[in-house]
PDB file of N, CA and C in Angstrom:
ATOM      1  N   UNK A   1     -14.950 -48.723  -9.444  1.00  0.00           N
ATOM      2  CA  UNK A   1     -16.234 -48.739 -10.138  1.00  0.00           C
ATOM      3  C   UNK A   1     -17.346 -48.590  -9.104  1.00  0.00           C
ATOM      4  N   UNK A   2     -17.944 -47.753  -8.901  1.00  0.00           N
ATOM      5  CA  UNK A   2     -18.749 -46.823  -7.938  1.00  0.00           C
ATOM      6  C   UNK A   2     -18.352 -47.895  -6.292  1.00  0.00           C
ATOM      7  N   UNK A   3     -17.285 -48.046  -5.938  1.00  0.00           N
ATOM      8  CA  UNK A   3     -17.179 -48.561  -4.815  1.00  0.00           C
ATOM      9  C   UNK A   3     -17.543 -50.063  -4.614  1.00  0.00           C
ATOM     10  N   UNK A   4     -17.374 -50.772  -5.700  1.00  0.00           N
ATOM     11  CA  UNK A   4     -17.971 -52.067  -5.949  1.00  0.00           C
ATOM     12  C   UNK A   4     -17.001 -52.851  -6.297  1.00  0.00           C
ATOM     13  N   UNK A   5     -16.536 -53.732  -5.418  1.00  0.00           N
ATOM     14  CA  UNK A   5     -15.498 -54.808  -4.956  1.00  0.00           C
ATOM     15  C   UNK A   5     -16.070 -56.169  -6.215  1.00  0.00           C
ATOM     16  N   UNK A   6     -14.738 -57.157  -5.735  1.00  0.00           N
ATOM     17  CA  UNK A   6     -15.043 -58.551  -6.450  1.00  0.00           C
ATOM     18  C   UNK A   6     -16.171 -59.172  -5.816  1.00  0.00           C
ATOM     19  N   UNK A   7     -15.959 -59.052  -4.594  1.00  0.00           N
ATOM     20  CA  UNK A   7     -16.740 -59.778  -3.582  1.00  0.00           C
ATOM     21  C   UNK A   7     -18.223 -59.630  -3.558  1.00  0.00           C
ATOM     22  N   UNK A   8     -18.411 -58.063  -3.947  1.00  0.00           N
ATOM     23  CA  UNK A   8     -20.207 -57.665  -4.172  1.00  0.00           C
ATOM     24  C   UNK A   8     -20.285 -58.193  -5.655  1.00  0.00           C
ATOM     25  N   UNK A   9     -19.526 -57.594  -6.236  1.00  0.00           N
ATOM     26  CA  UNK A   9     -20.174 -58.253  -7.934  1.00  0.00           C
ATOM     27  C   UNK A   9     -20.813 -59.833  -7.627  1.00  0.00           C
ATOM     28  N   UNK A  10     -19.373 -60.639  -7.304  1.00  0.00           N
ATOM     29  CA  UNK A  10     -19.744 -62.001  -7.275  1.00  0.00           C
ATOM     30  C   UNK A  10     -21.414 -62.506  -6.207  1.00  0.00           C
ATOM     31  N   UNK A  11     -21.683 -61.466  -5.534  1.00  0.00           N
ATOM     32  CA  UNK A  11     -23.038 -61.976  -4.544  1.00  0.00           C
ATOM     33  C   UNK A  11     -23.889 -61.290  -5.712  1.00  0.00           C
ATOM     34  N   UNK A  12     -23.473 -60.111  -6.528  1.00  0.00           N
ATOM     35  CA  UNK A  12     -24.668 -59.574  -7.366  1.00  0.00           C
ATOM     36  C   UNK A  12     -25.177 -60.801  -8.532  1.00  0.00           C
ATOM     37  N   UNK A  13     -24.056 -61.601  -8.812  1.00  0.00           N
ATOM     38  CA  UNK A  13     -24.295 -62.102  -9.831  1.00  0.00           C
ATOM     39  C   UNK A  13     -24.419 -63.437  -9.454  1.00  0.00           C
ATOM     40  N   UNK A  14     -24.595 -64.104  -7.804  1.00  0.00           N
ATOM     41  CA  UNK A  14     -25.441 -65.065  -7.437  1.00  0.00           C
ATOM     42  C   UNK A  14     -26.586 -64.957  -7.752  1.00  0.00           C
ATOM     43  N   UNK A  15     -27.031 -63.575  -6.968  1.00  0.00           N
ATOM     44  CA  UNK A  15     -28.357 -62.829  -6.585  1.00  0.00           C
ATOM     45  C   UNK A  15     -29.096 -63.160  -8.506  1.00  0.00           C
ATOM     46  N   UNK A  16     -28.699 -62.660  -9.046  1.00  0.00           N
ATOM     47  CA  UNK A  16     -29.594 -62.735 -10.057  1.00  0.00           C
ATOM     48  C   UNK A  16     -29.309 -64.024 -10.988  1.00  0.00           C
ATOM     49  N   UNK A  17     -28.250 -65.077 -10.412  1.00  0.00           N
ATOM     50  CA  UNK A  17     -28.567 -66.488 -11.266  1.00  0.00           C
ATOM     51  C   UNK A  17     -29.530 -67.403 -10.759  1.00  0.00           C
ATOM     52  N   UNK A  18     -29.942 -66.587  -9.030  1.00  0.00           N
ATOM     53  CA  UNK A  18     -30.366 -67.609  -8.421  1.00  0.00           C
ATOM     54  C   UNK A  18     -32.086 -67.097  -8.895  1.00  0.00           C
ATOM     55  N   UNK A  19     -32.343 -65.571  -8.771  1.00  0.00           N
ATOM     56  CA  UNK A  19     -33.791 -64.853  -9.636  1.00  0.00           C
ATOM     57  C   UNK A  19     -34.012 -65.044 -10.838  1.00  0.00           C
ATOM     58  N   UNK A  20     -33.104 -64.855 -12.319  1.00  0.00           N
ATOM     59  CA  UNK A  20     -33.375 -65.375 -13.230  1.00  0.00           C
ATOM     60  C   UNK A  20     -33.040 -67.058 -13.922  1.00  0.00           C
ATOM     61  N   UNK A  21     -32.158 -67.290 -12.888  1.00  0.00           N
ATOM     62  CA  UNK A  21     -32.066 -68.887 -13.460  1.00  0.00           C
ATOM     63  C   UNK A  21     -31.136 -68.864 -14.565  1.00  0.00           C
ATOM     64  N   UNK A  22     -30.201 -70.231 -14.972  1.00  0.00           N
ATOM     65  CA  UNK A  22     -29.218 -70.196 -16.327  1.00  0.00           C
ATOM     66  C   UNK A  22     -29.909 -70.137 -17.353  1.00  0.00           C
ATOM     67  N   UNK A  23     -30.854 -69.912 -17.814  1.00  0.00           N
ATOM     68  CA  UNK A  23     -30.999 -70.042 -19.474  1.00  0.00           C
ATOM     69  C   UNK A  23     -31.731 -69.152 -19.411  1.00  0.00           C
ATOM     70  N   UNK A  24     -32.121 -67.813 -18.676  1.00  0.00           N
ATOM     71  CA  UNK A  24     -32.506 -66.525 -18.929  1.00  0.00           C
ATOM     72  C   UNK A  24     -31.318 -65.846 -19.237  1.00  0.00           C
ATOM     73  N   UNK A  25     -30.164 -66.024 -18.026  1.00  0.00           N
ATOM     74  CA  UNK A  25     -29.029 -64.324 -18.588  1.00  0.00           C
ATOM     75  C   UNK A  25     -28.666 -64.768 -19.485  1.00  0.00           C
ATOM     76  N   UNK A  26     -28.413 -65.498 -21.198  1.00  0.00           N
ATOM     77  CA  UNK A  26     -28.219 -65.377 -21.706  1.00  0.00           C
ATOM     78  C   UNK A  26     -29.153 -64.654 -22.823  1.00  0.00           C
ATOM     79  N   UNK A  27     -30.503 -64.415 -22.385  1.00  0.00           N
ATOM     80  CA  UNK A  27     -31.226 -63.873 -22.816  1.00  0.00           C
ATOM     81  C   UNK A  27     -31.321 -62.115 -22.970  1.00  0.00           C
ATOM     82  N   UNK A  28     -30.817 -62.496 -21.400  1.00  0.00           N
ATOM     83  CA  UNK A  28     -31.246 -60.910 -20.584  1.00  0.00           C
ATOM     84  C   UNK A  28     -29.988 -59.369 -20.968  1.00  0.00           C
ATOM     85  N   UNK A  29     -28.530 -60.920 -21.355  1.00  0.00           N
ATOM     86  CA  UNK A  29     -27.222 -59.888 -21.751  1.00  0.00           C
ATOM     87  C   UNK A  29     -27.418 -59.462 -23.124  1.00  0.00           C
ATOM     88  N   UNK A  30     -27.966 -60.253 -23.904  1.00  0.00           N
ATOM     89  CA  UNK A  30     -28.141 -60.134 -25.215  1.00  0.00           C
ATOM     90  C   UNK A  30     -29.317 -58.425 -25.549  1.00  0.00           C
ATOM     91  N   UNK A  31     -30.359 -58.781 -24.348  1.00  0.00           N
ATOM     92  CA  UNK A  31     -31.055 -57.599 -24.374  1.00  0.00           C
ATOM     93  C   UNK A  31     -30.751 -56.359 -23.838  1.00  0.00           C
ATOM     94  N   UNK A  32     -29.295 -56.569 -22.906  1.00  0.00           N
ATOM     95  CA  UNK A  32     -28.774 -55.286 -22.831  1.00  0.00           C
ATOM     96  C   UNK A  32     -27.820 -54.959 -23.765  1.00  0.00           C
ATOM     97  N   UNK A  33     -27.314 -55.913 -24.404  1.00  0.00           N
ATOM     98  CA  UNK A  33     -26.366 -55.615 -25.435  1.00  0.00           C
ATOM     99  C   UNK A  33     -27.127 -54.759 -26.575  1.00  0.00           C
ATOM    100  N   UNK A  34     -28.554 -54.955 -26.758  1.00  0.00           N
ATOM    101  CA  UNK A  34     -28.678 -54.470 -27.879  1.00  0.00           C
ATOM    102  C   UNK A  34     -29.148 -52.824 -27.238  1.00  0.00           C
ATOM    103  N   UNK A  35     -29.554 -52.856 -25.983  1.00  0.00           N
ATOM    104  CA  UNK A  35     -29.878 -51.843 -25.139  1.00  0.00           C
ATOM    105  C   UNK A  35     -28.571 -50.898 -25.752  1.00  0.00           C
ATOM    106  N   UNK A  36     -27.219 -51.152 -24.995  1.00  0.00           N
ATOM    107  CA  UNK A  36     -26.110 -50.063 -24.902  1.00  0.00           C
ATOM    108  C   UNK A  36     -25.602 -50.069 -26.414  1.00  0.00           C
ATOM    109  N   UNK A  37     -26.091 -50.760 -26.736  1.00  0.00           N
ATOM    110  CA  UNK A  37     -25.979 -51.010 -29.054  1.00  0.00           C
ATOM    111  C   UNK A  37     -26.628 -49.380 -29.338  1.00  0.00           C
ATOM    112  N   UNK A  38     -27.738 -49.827 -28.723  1.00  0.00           N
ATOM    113  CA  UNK A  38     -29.025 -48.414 -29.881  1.00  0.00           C
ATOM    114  C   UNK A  38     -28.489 -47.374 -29.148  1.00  0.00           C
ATOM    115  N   UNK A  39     -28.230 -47.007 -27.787  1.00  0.00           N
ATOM    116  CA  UNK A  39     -27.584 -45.995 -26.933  1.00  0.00           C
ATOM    117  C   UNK A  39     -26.603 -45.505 -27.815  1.00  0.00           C
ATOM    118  N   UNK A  40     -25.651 -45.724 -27.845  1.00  0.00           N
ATOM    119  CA  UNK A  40     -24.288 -45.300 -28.496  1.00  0.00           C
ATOM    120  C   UNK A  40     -24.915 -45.222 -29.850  1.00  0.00           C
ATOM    121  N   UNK A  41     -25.596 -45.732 -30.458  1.00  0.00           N
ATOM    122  CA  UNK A  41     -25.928 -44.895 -31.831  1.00  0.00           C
ATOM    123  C   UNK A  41     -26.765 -44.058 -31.714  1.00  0.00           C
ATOM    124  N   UNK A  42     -27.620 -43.790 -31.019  1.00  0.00           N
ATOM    125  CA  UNK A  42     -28.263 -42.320 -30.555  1.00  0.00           C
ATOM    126  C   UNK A  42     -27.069 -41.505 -30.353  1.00  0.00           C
ATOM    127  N   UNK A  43     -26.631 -41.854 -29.425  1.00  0.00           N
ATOM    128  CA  UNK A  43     -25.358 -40.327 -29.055  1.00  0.00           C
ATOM    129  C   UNK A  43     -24.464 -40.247 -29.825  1.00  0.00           C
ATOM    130  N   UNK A  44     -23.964 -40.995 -30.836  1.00  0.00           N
ATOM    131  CA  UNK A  44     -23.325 -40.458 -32.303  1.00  0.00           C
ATOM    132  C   UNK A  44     -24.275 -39.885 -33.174  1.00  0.00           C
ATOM    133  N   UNK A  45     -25.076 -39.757 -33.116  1.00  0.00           N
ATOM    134  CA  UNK A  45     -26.466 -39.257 -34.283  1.00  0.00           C
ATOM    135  C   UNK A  45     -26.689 -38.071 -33.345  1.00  0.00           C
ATOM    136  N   UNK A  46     -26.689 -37.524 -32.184  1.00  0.00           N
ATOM    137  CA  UNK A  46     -26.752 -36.332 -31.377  1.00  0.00           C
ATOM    138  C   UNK A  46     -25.577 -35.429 -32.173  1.00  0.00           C
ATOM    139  N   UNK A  47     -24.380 -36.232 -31.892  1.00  0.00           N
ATOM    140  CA  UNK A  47     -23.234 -35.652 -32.024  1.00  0.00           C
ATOM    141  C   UNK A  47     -23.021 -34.955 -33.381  1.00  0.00           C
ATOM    142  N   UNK A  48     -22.964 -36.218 -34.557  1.00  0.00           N
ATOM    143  CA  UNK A  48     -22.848 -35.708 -35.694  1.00  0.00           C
ATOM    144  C   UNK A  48     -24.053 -34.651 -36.307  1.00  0.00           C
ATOM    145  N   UNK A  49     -25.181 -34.528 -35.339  1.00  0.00           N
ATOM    146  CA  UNK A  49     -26.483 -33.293 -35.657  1.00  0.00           C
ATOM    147  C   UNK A  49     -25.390 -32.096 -35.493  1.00  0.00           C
ATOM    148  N   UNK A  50     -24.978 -32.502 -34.095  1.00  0.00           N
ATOM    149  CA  UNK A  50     -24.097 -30.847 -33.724  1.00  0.00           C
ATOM    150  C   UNK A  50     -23.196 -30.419 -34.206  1.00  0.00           C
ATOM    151  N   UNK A  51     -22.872 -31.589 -34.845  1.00  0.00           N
ATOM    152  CA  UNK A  51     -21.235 -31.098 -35.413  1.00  0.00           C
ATOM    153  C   UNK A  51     -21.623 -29.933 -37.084  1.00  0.00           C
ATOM    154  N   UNK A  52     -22.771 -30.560 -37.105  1.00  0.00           N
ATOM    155  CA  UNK A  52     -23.703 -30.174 -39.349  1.00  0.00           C
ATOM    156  C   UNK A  52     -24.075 -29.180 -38.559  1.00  0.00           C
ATOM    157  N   UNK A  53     -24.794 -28.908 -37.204  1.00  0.00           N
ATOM    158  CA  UNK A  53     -25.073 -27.397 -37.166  1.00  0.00           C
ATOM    159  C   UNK A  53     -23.771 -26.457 -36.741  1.00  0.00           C
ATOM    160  N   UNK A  54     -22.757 -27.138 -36.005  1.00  0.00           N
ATOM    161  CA  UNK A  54     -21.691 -25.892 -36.056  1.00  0.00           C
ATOM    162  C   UNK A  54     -20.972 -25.397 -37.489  1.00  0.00           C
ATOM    163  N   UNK A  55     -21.365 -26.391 -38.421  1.00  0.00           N
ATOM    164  CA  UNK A  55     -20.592 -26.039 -39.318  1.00  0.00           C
ATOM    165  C   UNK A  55     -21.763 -24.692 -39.800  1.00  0.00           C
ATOM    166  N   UNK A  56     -22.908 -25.351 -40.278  1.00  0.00           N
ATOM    167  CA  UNK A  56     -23.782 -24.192 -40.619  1.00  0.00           C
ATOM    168  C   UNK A  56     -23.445 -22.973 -40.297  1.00  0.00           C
ATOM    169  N   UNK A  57     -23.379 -22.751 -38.855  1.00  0.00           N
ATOM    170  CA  UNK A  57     -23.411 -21.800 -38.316  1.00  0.00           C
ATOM    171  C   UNK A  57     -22.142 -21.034 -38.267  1.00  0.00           C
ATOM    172  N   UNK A  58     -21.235 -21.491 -38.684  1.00  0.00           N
ATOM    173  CA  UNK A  58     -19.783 -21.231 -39.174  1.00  0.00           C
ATOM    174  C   UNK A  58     -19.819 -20.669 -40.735  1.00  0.00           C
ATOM    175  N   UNK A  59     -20.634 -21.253 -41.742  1.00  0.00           N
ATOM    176  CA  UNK A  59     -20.567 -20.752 -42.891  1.00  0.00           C
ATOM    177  C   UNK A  59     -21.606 -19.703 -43.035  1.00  0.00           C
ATOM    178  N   UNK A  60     -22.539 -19.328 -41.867  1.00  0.00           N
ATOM    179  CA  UNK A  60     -23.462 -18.442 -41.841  1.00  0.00           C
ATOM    180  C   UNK A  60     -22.833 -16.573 -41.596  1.00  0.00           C
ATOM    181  N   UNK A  61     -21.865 -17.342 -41.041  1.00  0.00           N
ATOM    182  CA  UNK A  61     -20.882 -16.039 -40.369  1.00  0.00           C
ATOM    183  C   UNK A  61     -19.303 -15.700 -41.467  1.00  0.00           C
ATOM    184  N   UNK A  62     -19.483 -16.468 -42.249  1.00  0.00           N
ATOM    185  CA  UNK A  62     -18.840 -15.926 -43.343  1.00  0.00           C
ATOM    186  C   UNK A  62     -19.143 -15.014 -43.928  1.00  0.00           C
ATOM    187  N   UNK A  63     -18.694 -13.733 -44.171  1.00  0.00           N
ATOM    188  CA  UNK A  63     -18.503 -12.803 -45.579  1.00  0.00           C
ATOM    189  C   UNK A  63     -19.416 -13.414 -46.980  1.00  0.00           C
TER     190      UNK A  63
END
């Protein structure tokens, strides 16, 4: 995972208990959770756009 050991995670995730403190990251995961939430439903709503225009464009080229 981009070159990132146990050993760095575990100082990454000193590093930011010791900057945000315990009763923020439960705040802060929740706000990325909903972050990579709306993400992935954007890029299924990309997807399924492309999929309604290939079809279009498939029944356009029909006879």
């Amino acid at each position: 995972m981009f070159g990132i050991g146990v050993p760095e995670l575990l100082v990454i995730a000193f590093i930011i208990l010791l900057v945000f403190g315990g009763r923020k990251i439960p705040e802060l995961m929740k706000g990325l959770g909903k972050g990579v939430k709306s993400f992935k439903d954007g890029m299924k709503e990309v997807e399924d756009d492309l999929k309604l225009d290939e079809k279009k464009e498939a029944k356009k080229d029909e006879p």
